[in-house]
PDB file of N, CA and C in Angstrom:
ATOM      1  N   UNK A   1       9.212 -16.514   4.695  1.00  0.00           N
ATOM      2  CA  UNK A   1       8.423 -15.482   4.060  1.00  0.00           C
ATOM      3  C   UNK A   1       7.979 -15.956   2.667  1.00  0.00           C
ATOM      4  N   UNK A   2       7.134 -15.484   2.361  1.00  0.00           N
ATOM      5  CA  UNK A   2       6.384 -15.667   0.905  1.00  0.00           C
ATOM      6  C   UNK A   2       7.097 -15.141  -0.081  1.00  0.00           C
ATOM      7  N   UNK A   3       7.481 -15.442  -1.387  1.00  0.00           N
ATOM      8  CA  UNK A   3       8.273 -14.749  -2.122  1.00  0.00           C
ATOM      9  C   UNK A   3       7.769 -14.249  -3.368  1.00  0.00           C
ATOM     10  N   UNK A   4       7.511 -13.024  -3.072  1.00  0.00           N
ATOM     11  CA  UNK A   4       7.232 -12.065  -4.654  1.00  0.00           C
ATOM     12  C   UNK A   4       7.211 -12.540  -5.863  1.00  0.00           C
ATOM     13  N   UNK A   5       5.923 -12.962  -6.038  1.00  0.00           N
ATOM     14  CA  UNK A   5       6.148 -13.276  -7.878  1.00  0.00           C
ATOM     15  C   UNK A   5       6.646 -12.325  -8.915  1.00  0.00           C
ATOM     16  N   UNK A   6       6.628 -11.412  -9.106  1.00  0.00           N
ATOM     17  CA  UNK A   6       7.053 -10.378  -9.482  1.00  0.00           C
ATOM     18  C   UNK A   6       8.706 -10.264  -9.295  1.00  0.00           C
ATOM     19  N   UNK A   7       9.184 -10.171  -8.404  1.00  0.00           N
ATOM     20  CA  UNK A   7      10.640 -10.595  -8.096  1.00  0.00           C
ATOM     21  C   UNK A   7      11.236 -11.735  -8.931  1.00  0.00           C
ATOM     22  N   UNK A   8      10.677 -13.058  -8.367  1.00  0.00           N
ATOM     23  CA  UNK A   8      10.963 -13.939  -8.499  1.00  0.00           C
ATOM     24  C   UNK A   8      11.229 -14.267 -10.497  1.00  0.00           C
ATOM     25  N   UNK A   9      10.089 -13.510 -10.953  1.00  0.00           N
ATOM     26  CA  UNK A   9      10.174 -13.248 -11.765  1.00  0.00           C
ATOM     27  C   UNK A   9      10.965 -12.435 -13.119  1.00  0.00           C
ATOM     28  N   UNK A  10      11.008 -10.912 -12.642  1.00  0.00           N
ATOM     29  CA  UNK A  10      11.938 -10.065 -13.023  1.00  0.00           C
ATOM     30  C   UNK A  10      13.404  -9.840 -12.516  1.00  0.00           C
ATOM     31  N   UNK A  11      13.129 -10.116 -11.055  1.00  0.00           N
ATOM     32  CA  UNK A  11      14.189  -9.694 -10.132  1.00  0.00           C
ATOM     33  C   UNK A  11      13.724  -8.248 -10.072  1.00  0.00           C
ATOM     34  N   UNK A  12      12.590  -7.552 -10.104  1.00  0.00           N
ATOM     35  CA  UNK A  12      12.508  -6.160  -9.833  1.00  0.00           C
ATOM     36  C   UNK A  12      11.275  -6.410  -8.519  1.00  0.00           C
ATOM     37  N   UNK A  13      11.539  -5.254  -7.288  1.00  0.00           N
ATOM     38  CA  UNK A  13      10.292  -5.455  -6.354  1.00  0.00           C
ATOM     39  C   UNK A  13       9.416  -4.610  -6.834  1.00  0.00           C
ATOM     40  N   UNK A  14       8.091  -5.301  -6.456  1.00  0.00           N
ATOM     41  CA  UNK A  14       6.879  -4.710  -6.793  1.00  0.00           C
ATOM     42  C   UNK A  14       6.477  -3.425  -5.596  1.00  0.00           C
ATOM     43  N   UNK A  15       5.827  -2.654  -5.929  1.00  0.00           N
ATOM     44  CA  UNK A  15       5.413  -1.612  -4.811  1.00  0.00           C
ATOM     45  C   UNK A  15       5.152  -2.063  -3.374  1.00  0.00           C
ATOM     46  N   UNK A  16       4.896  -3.730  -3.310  1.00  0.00           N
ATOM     47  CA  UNK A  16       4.875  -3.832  -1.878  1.00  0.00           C
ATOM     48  C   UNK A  16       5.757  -4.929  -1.398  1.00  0.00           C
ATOM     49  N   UNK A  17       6.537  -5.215  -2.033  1.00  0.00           N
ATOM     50  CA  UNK A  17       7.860  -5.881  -1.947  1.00  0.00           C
ATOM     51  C   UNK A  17       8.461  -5.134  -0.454  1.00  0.00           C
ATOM     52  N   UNK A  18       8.202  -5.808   0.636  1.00  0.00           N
ATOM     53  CA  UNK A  18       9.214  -5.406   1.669  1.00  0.00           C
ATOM     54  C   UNK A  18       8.128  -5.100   2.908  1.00  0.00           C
ATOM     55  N   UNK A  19       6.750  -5.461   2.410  1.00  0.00           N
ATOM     56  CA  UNK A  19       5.881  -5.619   3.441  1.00  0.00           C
ATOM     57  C   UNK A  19       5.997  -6.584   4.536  1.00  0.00           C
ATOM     58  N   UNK A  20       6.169  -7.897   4.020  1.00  0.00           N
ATOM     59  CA  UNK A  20       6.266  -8.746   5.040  1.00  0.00           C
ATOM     60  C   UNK A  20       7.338  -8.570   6.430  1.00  0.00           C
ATOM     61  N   UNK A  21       8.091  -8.361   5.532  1.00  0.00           N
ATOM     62  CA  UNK A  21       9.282  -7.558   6.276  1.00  0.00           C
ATOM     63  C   UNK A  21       9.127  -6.689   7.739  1.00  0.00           C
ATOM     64  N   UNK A  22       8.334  -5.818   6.923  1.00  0.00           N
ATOM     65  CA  UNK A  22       8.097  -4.928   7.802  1.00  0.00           C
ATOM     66  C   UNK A  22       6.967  -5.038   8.712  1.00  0.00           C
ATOM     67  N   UNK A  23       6.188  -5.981   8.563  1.00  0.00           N
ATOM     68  CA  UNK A  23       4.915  -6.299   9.062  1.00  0.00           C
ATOM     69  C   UNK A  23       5.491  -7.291  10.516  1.00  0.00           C
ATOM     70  N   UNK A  24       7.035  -7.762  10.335  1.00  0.00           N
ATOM     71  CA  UNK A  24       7.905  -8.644  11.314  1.00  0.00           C
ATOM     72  C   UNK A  24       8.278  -7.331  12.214  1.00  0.00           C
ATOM     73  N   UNK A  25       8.840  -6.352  11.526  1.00  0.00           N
ATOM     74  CA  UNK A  25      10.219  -5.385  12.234  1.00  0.00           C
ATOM     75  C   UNK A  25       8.679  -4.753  13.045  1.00  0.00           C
ATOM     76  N   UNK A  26       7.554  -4.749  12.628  1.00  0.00           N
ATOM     77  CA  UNK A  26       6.544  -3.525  13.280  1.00  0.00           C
ATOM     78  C   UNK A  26       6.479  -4.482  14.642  1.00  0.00           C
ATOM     79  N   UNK A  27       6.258  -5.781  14.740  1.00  0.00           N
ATOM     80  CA  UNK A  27       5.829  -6.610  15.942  1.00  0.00           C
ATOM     81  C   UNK A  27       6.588  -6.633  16.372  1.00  0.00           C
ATOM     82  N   UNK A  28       7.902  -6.949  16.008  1.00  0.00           N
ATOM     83  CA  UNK A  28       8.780  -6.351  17.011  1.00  0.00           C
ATOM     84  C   UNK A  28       9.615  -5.004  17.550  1.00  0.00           C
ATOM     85  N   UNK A  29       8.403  -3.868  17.511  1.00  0.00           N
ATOM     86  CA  UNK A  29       8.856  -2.859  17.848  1.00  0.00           C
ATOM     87  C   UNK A  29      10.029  -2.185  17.011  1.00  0.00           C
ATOM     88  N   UNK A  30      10.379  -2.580  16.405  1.00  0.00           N
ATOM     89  CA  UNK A  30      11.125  -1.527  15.581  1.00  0.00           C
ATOM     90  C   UNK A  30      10.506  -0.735  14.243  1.00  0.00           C
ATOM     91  N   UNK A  31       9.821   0.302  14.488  1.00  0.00           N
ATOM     92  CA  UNK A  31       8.715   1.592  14.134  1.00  0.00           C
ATOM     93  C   UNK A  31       9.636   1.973  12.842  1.00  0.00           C
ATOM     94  N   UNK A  32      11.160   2.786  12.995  1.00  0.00           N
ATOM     95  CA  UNK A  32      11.554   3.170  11.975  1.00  0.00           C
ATOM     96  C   UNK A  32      11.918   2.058  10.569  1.00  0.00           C
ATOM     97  N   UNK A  33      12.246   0.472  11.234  1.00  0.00           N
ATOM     98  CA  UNK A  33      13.117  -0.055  10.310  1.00  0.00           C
ATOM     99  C   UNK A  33      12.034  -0.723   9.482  1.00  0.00           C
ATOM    100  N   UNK A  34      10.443  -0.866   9.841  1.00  0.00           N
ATOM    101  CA  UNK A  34       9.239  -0.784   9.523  1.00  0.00           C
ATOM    102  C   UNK A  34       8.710   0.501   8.468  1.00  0.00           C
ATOM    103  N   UNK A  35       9.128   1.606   8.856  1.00  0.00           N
ATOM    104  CA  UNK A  35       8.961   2.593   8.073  1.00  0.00           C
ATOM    105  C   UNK A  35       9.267   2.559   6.351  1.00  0.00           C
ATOM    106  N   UNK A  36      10.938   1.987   6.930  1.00  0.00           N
ATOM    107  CA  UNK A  36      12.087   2.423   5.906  1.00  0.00           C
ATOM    108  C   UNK A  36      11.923   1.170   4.493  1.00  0.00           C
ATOM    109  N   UNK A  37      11.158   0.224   4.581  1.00  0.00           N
ATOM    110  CA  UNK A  37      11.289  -1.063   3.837  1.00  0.00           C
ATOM    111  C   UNK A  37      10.276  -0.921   3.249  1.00  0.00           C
ATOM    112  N   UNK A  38       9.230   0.011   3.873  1.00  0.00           N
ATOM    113  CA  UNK A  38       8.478   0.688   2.264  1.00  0.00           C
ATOM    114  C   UNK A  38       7.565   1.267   2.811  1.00  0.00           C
ATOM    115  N   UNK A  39       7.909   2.345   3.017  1.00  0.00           N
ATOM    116  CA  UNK A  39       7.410   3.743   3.207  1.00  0.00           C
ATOM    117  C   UNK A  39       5.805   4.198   2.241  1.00  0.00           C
ATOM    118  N   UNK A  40       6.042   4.097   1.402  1.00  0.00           N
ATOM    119  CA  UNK A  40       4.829   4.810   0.549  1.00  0.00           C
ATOM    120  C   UNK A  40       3.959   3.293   0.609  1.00  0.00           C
ATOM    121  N   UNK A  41       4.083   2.182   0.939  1.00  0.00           N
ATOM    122  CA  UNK A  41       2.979   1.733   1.378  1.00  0.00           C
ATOM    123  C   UNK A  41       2.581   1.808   2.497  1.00  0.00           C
ATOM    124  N   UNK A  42       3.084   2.105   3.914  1.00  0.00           N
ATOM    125  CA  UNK A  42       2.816   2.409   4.502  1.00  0.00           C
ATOM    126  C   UNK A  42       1.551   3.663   4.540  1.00  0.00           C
ATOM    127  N   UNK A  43       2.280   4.967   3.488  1.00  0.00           N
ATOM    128  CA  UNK A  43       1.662   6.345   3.489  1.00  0.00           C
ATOM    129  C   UNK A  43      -0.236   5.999   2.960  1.00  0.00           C
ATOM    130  N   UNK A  44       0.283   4.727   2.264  1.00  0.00           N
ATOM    131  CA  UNK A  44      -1.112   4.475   1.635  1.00  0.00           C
ATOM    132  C   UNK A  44      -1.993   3.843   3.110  1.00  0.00           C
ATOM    133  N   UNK A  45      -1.592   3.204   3.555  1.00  0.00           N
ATOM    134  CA  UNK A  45      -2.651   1.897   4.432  1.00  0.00           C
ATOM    135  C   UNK A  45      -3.980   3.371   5.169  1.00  0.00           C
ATOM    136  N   UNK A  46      -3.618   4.049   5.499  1.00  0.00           N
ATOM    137  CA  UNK A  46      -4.961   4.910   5.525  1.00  0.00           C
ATOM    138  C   UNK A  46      -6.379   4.413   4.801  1.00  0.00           C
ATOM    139  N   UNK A  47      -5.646   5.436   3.501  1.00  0.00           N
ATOM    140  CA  UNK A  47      -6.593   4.515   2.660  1.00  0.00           C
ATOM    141  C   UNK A  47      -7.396   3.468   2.226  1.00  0.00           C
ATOM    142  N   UNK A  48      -6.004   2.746   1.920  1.00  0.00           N
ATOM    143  CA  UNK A  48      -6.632   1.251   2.007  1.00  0.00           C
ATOM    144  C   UNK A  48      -7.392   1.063   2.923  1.00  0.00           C
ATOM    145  N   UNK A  49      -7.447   1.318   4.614  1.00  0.00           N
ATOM    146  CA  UNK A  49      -8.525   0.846   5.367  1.00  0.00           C
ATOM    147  C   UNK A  49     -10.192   1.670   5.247  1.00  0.00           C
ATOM    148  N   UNK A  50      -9.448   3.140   4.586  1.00  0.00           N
ATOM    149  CA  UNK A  50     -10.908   3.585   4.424  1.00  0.00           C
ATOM    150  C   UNK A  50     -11.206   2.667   3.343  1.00  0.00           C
ATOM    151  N   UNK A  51     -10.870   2.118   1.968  1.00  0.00           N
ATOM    152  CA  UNK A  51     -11.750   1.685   1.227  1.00  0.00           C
ATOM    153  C   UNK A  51     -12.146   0.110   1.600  1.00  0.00           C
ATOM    154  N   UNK A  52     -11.451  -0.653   2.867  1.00  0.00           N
ATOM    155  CA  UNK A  52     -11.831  -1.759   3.104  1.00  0.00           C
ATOM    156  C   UNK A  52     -13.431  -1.259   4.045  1.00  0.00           C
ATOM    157  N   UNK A  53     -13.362  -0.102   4.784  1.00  0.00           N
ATOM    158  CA  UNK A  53     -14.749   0.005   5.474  1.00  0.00           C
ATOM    159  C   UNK A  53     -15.617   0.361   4.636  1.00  0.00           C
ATOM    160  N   UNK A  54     -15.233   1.042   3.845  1.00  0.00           N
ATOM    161  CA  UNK A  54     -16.466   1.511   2.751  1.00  0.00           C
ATOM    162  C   UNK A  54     -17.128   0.223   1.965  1.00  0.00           C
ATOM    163  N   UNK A  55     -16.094  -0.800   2.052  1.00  0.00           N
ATOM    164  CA  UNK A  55     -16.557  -2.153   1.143  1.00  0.00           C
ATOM    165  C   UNK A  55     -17.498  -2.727   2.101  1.00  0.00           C
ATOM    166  N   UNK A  56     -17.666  -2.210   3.167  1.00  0.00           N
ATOM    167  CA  UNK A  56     -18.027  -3.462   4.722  1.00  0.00           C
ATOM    168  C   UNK A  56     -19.349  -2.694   4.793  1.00  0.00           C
ATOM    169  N   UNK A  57     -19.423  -1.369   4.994  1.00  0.00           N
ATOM    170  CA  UNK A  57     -20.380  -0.828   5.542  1.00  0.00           C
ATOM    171  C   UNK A  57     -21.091   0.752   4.186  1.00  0.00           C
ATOM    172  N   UNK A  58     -22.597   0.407   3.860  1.00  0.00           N
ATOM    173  CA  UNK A  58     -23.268   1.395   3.243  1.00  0.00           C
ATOM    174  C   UNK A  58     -23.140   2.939   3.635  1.00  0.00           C
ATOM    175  N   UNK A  59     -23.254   2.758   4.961  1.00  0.00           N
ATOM    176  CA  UNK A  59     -23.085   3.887   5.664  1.00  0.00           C
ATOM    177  C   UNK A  59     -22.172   4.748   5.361  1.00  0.00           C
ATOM    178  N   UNK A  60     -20.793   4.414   5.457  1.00  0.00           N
ATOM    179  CA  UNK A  60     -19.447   5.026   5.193  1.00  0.00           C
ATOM    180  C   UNK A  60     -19.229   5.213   3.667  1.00  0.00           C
ATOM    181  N   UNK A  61     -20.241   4.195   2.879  1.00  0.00           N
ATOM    182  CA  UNK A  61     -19.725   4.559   1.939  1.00  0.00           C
ATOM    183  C   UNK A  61     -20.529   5.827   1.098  1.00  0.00           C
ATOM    184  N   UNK A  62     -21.114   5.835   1.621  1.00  0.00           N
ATOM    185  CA  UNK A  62     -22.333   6.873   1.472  1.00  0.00           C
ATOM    186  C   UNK A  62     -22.132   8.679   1.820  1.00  0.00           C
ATOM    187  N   UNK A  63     -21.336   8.235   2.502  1.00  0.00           N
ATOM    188  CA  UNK A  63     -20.558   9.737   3.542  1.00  0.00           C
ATOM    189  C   UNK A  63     -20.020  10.419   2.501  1.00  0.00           C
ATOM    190  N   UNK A  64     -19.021  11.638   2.886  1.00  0.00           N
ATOM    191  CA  UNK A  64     -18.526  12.315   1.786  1.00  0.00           C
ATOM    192  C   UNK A  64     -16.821  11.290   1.991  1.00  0.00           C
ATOM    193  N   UNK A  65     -16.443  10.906   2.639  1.00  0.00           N
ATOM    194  CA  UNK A  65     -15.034  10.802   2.799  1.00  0.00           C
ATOM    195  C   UNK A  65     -15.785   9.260   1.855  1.00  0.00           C
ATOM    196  N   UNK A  66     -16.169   8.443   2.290  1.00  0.00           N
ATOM    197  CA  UNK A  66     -16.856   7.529   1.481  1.00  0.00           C
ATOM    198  C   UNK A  66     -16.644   7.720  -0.194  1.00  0.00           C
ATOM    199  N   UNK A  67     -17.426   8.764  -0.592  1.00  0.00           N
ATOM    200  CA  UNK A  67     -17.250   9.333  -1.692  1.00  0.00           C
ATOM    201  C   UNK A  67     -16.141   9.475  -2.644  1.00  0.00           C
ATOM    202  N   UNK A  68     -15.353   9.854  -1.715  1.00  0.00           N
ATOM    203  CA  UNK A  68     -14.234  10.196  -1.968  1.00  0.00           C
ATOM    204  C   UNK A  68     -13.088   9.408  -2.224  1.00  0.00           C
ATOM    205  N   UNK A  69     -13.399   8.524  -1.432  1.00  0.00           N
ATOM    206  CA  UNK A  69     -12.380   7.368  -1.385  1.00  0.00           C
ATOM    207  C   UNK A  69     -13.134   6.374  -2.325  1.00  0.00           C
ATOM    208  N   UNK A  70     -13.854   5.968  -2.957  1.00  0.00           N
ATOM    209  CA  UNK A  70     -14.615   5.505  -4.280  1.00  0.00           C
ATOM    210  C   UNK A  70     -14.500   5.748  -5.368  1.00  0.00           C
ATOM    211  N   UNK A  71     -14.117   7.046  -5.553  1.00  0.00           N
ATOM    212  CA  UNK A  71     -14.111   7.575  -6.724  1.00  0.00           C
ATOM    213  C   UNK A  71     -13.162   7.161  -7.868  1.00  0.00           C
ATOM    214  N   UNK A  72     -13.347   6.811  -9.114  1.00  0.00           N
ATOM    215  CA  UNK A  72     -12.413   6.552  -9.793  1.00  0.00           C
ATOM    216  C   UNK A  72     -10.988   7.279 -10.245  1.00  0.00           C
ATOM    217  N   UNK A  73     -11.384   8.828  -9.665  1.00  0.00           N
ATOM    218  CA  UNK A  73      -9.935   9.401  -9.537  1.00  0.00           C
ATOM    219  C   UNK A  73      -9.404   9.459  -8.546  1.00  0.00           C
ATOM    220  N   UNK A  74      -9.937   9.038  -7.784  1.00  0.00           N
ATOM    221  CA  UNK A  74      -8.620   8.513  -6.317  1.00  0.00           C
ATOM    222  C   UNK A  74      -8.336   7.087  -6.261  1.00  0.00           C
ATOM    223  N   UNK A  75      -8.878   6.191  -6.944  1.00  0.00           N
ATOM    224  CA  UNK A  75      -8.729   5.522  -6.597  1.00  0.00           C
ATOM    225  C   UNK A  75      -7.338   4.819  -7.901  1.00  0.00           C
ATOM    226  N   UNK A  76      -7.373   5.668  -8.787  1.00  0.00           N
ATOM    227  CA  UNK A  76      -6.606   5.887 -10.192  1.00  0.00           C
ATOM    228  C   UNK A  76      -5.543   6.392  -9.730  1.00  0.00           C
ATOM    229  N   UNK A  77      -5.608   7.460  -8.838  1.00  0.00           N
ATOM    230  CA  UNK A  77      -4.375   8.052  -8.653  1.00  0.00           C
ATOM    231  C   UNK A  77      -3.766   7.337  -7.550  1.00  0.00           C
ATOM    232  N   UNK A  78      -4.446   6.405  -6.258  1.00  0.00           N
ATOM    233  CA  UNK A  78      -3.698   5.355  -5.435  1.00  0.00           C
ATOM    234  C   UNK A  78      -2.687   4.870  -6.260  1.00  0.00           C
ATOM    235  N   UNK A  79      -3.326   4.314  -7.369  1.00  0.00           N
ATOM    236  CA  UNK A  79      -3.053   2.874  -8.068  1.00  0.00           C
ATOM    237  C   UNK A  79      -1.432   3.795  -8.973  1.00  0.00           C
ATOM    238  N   UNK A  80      -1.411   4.643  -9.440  1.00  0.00           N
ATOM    239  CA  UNK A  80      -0.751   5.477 -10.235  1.00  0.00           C
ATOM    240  C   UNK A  80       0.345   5.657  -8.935  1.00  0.00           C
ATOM    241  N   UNK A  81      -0.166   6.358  -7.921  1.00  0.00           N
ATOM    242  CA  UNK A  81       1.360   6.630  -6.987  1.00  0.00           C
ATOM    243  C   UNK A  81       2.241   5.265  -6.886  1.00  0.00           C
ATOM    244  N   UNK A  82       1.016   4.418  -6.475  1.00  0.00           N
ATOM    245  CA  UNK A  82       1.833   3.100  -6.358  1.00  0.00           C
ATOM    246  C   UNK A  82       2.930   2.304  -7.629  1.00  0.00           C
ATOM    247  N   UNK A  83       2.242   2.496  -8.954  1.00  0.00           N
ATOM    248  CA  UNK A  83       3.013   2.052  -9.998  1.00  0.00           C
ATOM    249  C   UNK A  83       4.169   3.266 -10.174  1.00  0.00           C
ATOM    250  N   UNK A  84       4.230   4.256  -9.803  1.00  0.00           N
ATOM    251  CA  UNK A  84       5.259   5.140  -9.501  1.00  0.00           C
ATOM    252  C   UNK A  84       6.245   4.600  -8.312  1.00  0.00           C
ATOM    253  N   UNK A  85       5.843   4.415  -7.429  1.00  0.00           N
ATOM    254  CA  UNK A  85       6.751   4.054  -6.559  1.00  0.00           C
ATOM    255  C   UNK A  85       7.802   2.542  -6.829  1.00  0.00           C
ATOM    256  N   UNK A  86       6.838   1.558  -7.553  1.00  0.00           N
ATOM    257  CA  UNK A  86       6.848   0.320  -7.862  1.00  0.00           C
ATOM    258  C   UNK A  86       8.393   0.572  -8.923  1.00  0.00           C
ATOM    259  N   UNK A  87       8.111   1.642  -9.828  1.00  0.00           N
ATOM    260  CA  UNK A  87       9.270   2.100 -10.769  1.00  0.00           C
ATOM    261  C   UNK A  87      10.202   2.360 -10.334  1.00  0.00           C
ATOM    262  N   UNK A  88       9.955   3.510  -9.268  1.00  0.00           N
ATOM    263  CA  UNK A  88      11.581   4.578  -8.541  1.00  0.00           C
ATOM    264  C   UNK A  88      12.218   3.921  -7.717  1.00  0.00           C
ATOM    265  N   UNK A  89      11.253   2.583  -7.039  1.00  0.00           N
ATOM    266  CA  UNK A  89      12.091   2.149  -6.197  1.00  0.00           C
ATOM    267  C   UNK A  89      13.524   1.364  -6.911  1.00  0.00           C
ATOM    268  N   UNK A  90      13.029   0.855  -8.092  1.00  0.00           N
ATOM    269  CA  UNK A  90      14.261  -0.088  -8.836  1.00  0.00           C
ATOM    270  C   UNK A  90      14.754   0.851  -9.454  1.00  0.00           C
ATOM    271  N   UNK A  91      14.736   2.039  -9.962  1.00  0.00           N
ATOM    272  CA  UNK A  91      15.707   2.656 -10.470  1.00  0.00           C
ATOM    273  C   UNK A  91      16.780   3.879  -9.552  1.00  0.00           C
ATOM    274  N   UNK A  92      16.458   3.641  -7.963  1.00  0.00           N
ATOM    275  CA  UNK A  92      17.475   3.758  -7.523  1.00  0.00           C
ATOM    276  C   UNK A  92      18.397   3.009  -7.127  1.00  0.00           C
TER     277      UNK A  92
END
């Protein structure tokens, strides 16, 4: 596996510290232990794929969900849950 600069660095994981991980446990069928190794990125990948189509295609981005997912306050507040999560996870 690739190792976290951020880790490697601080010794603290970054908000997606535990992806790879889980990107293994998902192919091999294990759904929850995929869940559990980081959850709130998971909750995000929605997103993220709406704003990867909106990057691909005018159309979508043009739409209202388009819109929406563009906007600098969602896209502020992604970035904000994530540096939240990035925090709580090391201080439990």
């Amino acid at each position: 596996m690739i190792p976290c600069p951020l880790h490697l660095l601080t010794g603290w994981e970054c908000p997606f510290c535990g992806m790879q991980r889980a990107i293994v446990a998902l192919y091999n069928g294990n759904l929850t232990e995929a869940f559990m190794l980081n959850p709130v990125a998971w909750c995000m990948m929605p997103y993220m794929l709406i704003l990867v189509v909106c990057s691909l295609s005018d159309r979508v981005r043009k739409s209202r969900i388009g819109v929406w997912a563009m906007s600098n306050k969602t896209i502020f507040s992604a970035l904000g849950i994530m540096a939240v999560w990035g925090i709580a996870r090391n201080l439990i």
